[in-house]
Protein backbone atom coordinates (compact mmCIF):
# COMPACT_ATOMS: atom_id res chain seq x y z
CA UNK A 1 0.00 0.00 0.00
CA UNK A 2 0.80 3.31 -1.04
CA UNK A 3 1.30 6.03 2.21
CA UNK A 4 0.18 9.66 0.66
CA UNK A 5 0.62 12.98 2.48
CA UNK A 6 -1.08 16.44 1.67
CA UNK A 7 0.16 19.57 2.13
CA UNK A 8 -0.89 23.24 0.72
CA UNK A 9 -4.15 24.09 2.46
CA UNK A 10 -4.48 26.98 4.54
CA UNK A 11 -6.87 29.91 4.32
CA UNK A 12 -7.78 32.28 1.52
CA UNK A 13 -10.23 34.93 -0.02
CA UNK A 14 -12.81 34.38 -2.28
CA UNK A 15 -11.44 34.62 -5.79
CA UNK A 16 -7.84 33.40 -4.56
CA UNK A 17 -5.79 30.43 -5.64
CA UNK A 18 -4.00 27.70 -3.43
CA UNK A 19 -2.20 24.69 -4.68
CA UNK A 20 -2.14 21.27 -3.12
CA UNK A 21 0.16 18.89 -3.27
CA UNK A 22 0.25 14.93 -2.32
CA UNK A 23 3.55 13.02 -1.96
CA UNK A 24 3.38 9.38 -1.74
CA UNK A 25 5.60 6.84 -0.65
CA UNK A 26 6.17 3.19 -0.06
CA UNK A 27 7.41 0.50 -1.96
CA UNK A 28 6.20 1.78 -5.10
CA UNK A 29 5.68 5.04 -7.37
CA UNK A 30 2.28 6.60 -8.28
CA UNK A 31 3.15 6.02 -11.82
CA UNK A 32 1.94 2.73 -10.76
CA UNK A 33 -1.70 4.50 -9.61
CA UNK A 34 -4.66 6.46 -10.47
CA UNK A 35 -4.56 9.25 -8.23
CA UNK A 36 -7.46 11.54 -6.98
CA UNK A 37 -8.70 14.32 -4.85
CA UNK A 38 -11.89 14.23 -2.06
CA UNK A 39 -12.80 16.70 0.11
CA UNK A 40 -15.05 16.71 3.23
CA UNK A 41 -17.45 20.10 4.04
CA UNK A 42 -18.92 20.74 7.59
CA UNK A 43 -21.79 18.69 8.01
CA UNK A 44 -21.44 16.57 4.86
CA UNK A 45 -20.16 13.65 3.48
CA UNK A 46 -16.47 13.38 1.62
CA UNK A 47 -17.33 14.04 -2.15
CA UNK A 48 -15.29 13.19 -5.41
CA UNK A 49 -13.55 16.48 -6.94
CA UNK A 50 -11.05 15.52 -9.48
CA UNK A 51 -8.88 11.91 -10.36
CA UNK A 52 -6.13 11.68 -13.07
CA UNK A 53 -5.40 8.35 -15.05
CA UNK A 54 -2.13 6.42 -15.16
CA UNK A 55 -1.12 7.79 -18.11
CA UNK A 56 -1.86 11.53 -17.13
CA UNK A 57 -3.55 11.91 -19.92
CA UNK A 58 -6.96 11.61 -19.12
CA UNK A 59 -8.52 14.15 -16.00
CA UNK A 60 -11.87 14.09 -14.84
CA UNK A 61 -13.65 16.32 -12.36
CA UNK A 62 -16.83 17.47 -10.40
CA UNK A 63 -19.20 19.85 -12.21
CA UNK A 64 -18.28 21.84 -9.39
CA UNK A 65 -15.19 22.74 -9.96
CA UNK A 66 -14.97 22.16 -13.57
CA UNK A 67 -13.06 25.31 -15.36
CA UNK A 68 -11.45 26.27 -12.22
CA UNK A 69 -9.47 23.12 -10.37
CA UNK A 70 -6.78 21.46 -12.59
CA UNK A 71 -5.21 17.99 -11.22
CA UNK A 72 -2.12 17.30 -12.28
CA UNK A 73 0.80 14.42 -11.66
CA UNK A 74 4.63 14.64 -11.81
CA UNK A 75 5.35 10.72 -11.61
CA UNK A 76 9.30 11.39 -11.73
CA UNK A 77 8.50 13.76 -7.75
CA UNK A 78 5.67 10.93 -6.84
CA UNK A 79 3.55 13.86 -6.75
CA UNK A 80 -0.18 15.05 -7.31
CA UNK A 81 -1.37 18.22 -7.39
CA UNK A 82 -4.68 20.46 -7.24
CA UNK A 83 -4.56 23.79 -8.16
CA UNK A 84 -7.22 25.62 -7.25
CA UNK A 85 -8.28 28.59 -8.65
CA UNK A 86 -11.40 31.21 -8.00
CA UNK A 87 -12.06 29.79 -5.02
CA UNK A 88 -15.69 30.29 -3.73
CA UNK A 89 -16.54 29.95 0.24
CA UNK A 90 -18.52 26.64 -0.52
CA UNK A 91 -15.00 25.23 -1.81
CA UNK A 92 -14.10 25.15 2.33
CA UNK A 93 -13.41 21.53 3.76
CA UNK A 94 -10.91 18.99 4.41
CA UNK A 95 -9.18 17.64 1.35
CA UNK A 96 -7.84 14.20 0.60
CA UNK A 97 -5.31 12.80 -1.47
CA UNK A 98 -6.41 9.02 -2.54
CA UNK A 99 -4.75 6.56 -4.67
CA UNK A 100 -5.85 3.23 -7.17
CA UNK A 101 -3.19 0.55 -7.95
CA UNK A 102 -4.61 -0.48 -11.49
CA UNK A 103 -6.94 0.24 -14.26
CA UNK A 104 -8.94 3.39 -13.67
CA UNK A 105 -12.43 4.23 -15.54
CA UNK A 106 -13.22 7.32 -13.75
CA UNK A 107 -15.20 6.16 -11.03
CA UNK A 108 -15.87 9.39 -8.95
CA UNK A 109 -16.81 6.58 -5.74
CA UNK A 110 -14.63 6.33 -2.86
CA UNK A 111 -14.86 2.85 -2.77
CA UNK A 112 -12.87 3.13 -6.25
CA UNK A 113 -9.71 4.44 -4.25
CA UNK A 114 -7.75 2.18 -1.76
CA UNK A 115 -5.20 4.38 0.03
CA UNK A 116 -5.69 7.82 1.54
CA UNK A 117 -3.93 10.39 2.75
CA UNK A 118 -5.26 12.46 6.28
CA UNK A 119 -6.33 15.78 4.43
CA UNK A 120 -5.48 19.02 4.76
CA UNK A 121 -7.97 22.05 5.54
CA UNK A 122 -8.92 24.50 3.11
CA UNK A 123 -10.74 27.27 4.17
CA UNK A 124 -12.48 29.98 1.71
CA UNK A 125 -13.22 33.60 3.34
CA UNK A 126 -16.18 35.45 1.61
């Protein structure tokens, strides 16, 4: 199993920018993975926000941040990142880093994803 750490949250205006970044590590390399980004709100349950293939070549993300989150993976740093852009209050919770060993289809369940990271809080000022 794959051990993944987040780092980049913190807190920011409406209409700012943060980047996150996961690092994994273990006895293997993410090239290995399909890697993907959760977050929590107050009061709700985690939701899917954005996942990137093996291959890097194919993205997919949540309606709701569509046009304004890009996920990204530098395989050679064992690194994922979100950058986050225009961020609106409702973009405030807990993010998570998650990784699946394997063939990925875009499954935006969490059940899809076997290893996760502890999350790191992003909070959105209005």
């Amino acid at each position: 199993q794959v051990q993944l750490r987040e780092s980049g949250g913190g807190l920011v205006q409406a209409g700012g920018s943060l980047r996150l970044s996961c690092v994994a590590s273990g006895r293997t390399f993410i090239s290995n993975y399909a890697m993907g980004w959760f977050r929590r709100a107050p009061g709700k349950e985690r939701e899917f926000v954005a996942a990137i293939k093996l291959s890097a070549g194919t993205t997919y993300y949540d309606d709701s941040v569509k046009g304004r989150f890009t996920i990204s993976r530098d395989n050679a740093k064992n690194t994922v990142y979100l950058q986050m852009n225009t961020l609106k209050p409702e973009d405030t919770a807990v993010y998570f880093c998650a990784a699946r060993m394997g063939t990925y289809y875009g499954s935006q369940k969490e059940q899809t994803f076997d290893s996760w990271g502890q999350g790191t809080q992003v909070t959105v000022s209005s």
